[in-house]
N, C-alpha and C. Protein backbone atom coordinates (compact mmCIF):
# COMPACT_ATOMS: atom_id res chain seq x y z
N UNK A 1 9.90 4.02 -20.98
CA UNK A 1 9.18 3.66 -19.78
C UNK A 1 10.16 3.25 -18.69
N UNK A 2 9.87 3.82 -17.26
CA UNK A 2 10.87 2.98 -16.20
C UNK A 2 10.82 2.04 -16.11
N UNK A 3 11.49 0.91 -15.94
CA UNK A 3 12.22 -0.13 -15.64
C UNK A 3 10.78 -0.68 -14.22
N UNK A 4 11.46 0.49 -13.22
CA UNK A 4 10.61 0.01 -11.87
C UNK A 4 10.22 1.02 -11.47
N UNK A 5 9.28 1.54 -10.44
CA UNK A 5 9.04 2.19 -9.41
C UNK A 5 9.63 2.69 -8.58
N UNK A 6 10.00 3.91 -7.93
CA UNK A 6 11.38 4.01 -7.11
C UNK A 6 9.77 4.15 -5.48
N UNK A 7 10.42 3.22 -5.05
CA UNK A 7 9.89 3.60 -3.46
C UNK A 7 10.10 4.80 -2.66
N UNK A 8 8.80 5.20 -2.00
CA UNK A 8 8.85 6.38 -1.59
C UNK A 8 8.72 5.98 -0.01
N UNK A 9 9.86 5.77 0.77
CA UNK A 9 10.06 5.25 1.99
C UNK A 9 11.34 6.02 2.78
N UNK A 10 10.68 6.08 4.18
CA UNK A 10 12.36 6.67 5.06
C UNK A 10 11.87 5.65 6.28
N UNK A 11 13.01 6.30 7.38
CA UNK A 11 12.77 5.33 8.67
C UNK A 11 11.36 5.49 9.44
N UNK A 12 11.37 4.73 10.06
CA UNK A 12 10.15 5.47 10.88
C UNK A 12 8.88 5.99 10.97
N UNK A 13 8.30 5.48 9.56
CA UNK A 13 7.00 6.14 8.97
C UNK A 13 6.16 5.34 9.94
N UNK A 14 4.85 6.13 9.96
CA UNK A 14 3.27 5.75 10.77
C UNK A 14 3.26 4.53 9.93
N UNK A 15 2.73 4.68 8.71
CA UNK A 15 2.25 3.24 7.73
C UNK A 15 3.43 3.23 6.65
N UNK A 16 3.79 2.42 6.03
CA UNK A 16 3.86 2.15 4.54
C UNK A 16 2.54 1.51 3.96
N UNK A 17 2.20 2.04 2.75
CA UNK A 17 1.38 1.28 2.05
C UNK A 17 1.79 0.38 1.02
N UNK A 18 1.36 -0.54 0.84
CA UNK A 18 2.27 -1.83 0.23
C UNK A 18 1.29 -1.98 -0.93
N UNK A 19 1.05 -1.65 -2.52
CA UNK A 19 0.22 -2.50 -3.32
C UNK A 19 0.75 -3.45 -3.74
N UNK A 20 0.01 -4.14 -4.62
CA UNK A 20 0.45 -5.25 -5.43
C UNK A 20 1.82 -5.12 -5.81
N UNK A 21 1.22 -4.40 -6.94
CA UNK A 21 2.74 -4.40 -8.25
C UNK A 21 2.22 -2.71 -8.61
N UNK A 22 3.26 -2.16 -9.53
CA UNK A 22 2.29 -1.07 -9.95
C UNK A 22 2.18 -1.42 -11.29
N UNK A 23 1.24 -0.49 -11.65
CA UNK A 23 0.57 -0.27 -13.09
C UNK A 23 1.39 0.55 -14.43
N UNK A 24 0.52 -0.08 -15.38
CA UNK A 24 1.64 0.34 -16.25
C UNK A 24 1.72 2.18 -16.21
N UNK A 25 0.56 2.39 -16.35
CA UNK A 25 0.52 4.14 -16.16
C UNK A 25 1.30 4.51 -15.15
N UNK A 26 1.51 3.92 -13.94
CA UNK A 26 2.11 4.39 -12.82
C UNK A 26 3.75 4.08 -12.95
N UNK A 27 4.19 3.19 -13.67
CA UNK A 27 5.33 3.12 -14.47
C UNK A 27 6.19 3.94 -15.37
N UNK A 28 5.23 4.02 -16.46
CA UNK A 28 5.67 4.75 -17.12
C UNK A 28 5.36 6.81 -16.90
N UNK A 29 4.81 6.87 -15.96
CA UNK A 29 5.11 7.81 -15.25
C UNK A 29 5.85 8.36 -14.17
N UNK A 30 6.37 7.13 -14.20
CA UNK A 30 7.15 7.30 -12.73
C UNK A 30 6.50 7.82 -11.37
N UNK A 31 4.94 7.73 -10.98
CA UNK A 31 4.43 7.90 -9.81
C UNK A 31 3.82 7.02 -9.56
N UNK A 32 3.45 6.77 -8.04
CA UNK A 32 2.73 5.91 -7.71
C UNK A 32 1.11 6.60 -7.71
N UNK A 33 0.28 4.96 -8.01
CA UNK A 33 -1.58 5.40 -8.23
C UNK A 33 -1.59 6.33 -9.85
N UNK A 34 -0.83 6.48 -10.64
CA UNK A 34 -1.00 7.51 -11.42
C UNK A 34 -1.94 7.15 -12.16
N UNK A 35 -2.85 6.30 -12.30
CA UNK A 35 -4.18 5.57 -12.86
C UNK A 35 -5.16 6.41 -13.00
N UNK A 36 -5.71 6.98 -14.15
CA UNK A 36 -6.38 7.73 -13.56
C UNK A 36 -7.85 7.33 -13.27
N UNK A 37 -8.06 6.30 -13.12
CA UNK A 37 -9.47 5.70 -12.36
C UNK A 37 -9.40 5.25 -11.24
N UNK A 38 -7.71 5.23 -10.42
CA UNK A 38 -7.36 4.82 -9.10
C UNK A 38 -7.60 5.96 -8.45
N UNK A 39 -8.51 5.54 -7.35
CA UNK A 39 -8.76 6.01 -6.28
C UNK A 39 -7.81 6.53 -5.03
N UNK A 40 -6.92 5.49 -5.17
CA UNK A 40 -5.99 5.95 -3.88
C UNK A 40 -5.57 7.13 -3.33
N UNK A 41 -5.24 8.28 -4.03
CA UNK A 41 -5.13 9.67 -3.31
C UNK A 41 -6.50 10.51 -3.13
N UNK A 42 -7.82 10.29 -3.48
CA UNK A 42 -8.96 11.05 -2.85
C UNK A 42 -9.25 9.99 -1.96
N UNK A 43 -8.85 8.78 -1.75
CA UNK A 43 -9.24 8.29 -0.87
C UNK A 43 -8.49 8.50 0.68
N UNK A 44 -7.02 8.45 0.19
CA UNK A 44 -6.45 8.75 1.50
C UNK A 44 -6.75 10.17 2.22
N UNK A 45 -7.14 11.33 1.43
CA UNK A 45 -7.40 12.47 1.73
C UNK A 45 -8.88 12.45 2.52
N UNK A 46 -9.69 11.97 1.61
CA UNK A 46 -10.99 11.68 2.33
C UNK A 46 -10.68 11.11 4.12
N UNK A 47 -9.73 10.16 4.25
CA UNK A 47 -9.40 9.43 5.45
C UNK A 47 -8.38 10.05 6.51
N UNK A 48 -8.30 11.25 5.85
CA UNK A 48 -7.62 11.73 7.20
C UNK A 48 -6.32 11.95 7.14
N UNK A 49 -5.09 10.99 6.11
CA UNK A 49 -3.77 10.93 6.00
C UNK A 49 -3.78 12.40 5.10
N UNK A 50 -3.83 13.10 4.72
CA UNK A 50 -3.74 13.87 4.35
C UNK A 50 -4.29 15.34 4.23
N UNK A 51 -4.02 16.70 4.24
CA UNK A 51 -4.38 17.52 4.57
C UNK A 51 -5.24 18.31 3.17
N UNK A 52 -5.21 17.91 2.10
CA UNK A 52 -5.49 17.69 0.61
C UNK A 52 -5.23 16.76 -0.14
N UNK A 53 -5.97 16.76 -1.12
CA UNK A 53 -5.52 15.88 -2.17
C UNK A 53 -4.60 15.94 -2.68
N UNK A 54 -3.49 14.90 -2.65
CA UNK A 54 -2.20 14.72 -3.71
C UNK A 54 -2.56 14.25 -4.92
N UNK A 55 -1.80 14.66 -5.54
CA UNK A 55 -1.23 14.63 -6.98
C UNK A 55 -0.46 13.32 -7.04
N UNK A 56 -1.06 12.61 -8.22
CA UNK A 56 0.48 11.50 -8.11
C UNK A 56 1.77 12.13 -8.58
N UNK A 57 1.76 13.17 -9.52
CA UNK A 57 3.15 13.71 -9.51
C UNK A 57 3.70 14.37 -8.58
N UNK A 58 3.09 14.49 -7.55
CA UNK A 58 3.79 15.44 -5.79
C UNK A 58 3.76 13.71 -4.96
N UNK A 59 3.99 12.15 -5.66
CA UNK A 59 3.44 11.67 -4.38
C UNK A 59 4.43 11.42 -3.28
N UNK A 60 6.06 12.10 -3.09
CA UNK A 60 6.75 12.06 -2.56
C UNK A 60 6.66 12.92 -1.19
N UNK A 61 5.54 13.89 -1.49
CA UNK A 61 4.81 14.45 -0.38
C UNK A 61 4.24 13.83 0.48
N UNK A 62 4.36 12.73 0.58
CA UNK A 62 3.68 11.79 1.02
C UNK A 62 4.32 11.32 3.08
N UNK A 63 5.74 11.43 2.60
CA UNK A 63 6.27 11.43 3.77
C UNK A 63 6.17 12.64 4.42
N UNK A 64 5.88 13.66 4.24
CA UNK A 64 5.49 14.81 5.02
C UNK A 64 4.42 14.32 6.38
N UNK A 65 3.62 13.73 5.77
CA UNK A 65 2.61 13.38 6.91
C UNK A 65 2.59 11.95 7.70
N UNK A 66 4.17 11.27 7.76
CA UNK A 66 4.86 9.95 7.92
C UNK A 66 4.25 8.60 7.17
N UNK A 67 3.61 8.82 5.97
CA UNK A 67 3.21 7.55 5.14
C UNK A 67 4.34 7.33 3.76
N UNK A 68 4.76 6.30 3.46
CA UNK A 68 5.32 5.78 2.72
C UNK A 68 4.51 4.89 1.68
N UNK A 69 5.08 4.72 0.38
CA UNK A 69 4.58 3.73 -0.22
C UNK A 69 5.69 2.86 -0.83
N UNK A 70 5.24 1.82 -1.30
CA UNK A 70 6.07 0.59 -2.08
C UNK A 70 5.26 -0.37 -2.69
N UNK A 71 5.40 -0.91 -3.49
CA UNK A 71 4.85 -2.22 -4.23
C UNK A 71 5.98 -3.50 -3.83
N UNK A 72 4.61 -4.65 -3.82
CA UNK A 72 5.56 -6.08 -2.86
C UNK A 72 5.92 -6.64 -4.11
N UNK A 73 5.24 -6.50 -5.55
CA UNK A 73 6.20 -7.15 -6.59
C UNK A 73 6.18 -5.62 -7.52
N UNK A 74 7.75 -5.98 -7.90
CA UNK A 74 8.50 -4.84 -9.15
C UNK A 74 7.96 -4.41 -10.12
N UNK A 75 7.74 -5.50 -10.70
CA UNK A 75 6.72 -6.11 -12.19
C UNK A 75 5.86 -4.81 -12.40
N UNK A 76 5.87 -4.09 -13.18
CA UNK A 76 4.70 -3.06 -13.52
C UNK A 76 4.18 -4.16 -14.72
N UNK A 77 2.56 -4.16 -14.33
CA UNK A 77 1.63 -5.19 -15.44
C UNK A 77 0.18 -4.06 -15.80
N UNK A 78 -0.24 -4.35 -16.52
CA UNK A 78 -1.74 -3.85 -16.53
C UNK A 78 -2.69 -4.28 -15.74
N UNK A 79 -2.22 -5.43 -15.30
CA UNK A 79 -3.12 -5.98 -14.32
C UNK A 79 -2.96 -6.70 -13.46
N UNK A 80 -2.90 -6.39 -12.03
CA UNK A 80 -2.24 -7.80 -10.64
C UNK A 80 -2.59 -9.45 -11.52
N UNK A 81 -3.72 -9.20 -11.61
CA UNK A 81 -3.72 -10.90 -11.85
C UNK A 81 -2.74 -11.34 -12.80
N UNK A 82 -2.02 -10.67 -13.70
CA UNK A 82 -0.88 -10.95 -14.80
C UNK A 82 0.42 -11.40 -13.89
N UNK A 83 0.10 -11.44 -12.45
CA UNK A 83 1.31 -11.90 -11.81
C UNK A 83 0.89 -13.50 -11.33
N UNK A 84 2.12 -14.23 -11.17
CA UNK A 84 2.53 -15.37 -11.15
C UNK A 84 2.75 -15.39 -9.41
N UNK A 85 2.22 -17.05 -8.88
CA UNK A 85 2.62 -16.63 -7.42
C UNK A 85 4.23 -16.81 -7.08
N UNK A 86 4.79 -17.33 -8.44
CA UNK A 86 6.12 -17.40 -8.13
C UNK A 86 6.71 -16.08 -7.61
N UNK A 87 6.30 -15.09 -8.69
CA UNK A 87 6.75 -13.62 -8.17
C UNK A 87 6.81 -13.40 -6.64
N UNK A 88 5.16 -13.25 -5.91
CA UNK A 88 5.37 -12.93 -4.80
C UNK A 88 6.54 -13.71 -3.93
N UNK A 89 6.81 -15.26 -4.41
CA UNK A 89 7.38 -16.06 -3.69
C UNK A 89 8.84 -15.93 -3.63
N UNK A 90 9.32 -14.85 -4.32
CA UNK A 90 10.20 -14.43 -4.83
C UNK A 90 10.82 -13.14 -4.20
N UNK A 91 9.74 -12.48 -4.03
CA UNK A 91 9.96 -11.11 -3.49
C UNK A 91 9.74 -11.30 -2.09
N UNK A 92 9.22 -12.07 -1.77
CA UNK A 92 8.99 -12.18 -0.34
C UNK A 92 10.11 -11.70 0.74
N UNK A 93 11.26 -12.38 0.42
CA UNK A 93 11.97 -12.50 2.00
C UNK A 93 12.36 -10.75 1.37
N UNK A 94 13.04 -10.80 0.83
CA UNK A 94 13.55 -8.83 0.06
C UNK A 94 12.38 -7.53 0.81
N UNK A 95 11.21 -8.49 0.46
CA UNK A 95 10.68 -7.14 0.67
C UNK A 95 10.25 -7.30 2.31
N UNK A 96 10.13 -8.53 3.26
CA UNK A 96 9.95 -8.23 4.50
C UNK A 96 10.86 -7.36 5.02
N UNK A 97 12.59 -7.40 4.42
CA UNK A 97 13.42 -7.36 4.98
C UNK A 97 13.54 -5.92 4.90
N UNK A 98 12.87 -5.14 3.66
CA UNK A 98 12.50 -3.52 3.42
C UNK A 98 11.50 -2.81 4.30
N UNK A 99 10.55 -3.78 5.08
CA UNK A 99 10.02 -3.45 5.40
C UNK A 99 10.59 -3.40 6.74
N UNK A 100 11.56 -4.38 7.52
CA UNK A 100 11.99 -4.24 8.54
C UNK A 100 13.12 -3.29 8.78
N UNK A 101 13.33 -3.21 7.41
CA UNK A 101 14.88 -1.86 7.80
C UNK A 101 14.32 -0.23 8.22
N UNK A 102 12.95 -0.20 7.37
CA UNK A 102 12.40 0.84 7.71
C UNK A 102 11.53 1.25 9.04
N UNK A 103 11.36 0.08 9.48
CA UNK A 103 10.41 -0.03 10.57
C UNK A 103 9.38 1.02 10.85
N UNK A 104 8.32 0.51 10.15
CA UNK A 104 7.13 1.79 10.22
C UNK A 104 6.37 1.02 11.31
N UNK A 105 5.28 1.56 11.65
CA UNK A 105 4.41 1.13 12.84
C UNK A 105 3.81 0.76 12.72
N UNK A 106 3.08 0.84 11.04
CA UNK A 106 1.94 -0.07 10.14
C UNK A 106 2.35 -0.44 8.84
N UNK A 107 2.28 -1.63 8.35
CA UNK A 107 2.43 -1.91 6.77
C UNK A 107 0.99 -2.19 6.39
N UNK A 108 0.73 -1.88 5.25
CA UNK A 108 -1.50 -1.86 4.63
C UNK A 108 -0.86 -2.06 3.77
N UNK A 109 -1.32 -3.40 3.81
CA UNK A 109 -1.02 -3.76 2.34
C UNK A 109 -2.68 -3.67 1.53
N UNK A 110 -2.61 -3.37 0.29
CA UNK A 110 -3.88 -2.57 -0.33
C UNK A 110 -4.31 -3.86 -1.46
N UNK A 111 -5.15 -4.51 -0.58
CA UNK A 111 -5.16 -6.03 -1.20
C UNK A 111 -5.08 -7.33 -0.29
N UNK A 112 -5.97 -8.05 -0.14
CA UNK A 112 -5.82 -9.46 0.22
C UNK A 112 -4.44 -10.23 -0.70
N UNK A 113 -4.45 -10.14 -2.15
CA UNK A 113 -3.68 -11.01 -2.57
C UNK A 113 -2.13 -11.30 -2.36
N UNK A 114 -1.87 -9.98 -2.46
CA UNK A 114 0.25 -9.62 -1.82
C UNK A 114 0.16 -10.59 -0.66
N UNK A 115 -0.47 -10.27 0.80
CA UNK A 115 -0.53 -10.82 2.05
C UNK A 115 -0.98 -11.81 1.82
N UNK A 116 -1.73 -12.36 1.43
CA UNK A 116 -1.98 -13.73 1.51
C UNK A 116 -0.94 -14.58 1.11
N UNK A 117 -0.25 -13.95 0.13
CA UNK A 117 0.65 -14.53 -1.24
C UNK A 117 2.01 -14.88 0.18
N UNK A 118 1.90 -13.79 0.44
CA UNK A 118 3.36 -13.27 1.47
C UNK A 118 3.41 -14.39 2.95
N UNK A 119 2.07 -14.14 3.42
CA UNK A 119 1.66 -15.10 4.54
C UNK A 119 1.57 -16.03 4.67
N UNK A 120 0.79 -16.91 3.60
CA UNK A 120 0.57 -18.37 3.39
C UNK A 120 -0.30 -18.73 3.50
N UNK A 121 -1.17 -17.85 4.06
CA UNK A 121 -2.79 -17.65 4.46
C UNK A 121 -3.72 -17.67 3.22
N UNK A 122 -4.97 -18.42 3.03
CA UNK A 122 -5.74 -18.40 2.01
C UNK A 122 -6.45 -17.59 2.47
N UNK A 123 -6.96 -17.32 3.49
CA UNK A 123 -8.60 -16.18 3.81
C UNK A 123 -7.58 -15.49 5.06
N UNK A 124 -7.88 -14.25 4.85
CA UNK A 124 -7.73 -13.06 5.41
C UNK A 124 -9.15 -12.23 5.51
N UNK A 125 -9.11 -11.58 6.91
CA UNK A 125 -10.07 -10.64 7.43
C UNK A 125 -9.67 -9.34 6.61
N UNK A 126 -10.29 -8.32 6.56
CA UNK A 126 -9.86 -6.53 6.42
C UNK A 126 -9.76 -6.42 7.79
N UNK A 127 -8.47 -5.03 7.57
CA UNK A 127 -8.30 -4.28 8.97
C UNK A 127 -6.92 -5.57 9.52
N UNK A 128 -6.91 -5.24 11.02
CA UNK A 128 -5.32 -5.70 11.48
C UNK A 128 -5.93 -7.17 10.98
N UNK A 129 -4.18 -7.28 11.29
CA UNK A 129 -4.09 -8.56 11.50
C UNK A 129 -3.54 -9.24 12.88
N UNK A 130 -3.48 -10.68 13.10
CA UNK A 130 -2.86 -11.32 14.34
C UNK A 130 -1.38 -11.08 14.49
N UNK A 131 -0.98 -11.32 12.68
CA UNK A 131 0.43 -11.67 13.55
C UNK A 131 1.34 -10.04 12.49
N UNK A 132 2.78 -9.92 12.65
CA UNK A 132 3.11 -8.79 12.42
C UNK A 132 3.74 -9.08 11.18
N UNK A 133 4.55 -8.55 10.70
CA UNK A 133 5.41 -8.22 9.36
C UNK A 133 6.51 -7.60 9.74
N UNK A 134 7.73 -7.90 9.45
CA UNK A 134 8.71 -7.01 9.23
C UNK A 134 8.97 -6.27 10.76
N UNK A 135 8.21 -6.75 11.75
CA UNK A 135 8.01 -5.79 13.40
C UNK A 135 7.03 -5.00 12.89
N UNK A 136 6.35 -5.03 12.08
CA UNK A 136 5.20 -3.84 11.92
C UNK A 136 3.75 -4.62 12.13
N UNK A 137 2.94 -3.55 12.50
CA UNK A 137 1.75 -4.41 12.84
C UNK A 137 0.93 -4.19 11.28
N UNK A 138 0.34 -5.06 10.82
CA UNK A 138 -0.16 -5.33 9.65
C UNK A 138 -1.93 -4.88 9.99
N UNK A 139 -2.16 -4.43 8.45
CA UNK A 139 -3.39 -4.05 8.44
C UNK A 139 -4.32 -4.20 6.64
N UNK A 140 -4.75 -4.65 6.59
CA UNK A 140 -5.32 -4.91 4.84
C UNK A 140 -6.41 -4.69 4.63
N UNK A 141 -6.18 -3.44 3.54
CA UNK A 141 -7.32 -2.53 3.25
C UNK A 141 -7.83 -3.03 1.92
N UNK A 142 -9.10 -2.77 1.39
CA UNK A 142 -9.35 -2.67 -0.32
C UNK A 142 -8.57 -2.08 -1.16
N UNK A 143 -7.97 -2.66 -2.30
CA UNK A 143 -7.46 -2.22 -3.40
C UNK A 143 -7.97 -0.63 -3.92
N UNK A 144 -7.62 0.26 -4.03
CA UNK A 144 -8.20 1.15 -4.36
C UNK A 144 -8.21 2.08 -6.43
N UNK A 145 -7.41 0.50 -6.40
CA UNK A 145 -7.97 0.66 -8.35
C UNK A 145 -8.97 0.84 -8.81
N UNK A 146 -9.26 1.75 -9.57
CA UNK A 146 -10.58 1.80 -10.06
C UNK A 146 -11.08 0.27 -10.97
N UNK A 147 -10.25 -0.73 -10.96
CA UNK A 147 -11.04 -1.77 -11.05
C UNK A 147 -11.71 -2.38 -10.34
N UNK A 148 -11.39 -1.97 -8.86
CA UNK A 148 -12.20 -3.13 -7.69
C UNK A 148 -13.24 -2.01 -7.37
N UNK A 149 -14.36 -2.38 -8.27
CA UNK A 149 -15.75 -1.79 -7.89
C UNK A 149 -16.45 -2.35 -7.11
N UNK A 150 -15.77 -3.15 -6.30
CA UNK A 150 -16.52 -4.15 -4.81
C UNK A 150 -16.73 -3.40 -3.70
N UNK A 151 -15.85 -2.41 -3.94
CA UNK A 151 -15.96 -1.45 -2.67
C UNK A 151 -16.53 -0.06 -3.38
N UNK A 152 -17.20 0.59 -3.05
CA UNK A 152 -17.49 2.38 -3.30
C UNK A 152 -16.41 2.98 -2.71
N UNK A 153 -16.67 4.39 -3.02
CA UNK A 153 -15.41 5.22 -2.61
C UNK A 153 -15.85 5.65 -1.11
N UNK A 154 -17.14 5.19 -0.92
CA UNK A 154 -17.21 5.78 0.62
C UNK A 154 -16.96 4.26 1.54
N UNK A 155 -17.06 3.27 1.02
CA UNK A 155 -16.59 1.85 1.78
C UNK A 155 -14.50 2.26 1.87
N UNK A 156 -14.16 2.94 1.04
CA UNK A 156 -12.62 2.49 0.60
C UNK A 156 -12.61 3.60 1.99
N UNK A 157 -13.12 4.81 1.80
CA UNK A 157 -12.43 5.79 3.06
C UNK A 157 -12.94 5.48 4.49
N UNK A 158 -13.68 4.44 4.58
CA UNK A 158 -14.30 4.17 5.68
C UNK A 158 -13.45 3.13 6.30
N UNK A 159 -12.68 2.19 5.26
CA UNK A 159 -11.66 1.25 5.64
C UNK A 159 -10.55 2.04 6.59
N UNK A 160 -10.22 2.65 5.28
CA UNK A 160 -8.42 3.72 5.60
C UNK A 160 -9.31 4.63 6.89
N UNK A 161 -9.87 5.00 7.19
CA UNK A 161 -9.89 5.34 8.08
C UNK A 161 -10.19 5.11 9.51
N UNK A 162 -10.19 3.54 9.32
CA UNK A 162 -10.04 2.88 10.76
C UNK A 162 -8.50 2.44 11.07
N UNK A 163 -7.96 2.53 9.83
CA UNK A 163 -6.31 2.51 9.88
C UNK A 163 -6.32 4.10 10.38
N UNK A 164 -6.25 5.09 9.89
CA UNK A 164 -5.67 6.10 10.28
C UNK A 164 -5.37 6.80 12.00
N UNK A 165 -7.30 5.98 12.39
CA UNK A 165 -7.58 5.93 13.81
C UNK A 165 -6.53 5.19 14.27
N UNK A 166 -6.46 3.97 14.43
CA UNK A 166 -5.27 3.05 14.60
C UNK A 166 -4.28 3.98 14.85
N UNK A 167 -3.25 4.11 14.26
CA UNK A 167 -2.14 4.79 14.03
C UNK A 167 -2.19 5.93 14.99
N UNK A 168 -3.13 6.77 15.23
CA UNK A 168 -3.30 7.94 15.62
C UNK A 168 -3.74 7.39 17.28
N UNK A 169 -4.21 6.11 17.60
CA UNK A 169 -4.16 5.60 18.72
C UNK A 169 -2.94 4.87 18.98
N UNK A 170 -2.41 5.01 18.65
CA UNK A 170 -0.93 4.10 18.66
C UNK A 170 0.35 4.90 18.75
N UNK A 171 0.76 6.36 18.81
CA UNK A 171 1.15 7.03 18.76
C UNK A 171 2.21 7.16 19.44
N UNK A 172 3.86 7.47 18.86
CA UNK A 172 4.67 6.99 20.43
C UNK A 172 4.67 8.10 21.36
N UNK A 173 4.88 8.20 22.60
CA UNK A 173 4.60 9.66 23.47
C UNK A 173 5.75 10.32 23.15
């Protein structure tokens, strides 16, 4: 099994998407979302970032259409809650500082808990936020694990796709 996740990031991307941690499937496969009850690639497709559905084994295709991904803690677990807030407290300054070298135009983080963890903030809204990250303007969408059945799959593409609008209104000339 890998060790970690290799981030799929360059300069300049529209968004990075930030999850938790990844999963053990997505670990030991070496892709990101490779879950197969995670939602995240019919969802982003449904929303516009994409021109089809990806594959988690193509998800390096990903920068084709300027989105990136990364996880804010290393830790592959079976389950976010198996993380400690020490972790995030840990990863924190590292990973703003990944996020600022890359300087994307949006970081979504896919989860209240990372950002909150990261921010200091107990209650967070969905969608932007006030203040930024890394120079990026922040935005926090639903988890799109097939464990968070809080949202449907038509609530999850209805989120990402007020991000996608965003972005696509935000556009540099």
């Amino acid at each position: 099994m890998s060790e970690r996740l290799e981030d799929i990031l360059a300069e300049e991307l529209a968004v990075i998407f930030c999850g938790i941690n990844p999963g053990m499937t997505a670990a030991a496969q070496g892709h990101h979302f490779a879950g197969r009850g995670n939602r995240f690639w019919r969802t982003l497709h449904l929303a516009g970032f994409t021109p089809g559905q990806v594959q988690p084994e193509n998800d390096r295709t990903l920068l084709r259409y300027q989105c990136g991904l990364t996880a804010v803690v290393e830790r592959p677990t079976a389950s976010a809650d198996q993380l400690s807030l020490h972790e995030f407290s840990a990863a924190a300054a590292g990973f703003e500082q990944k996020i600022a070298r890359h300087a994307p135009r949006f970081v979504a983080f896919l989860g209240k808990a990372a950002y909150c963890a990261l921010s200091g903030q107990r209650e967070v809204a969905w969608g932007l936020q006030a203040k930024t990250f890394g120079n990026a303007a922040v935005w926090v969408l639903p988890n799109p694990s097939g464990r968070n059945r809080a949202f449907s799959l038509e609530q999850l593409v209805a989120a990402y796709r007020e991000l996608r609008l965003a972005i696509d209104e935000n556009r540099p000339q």
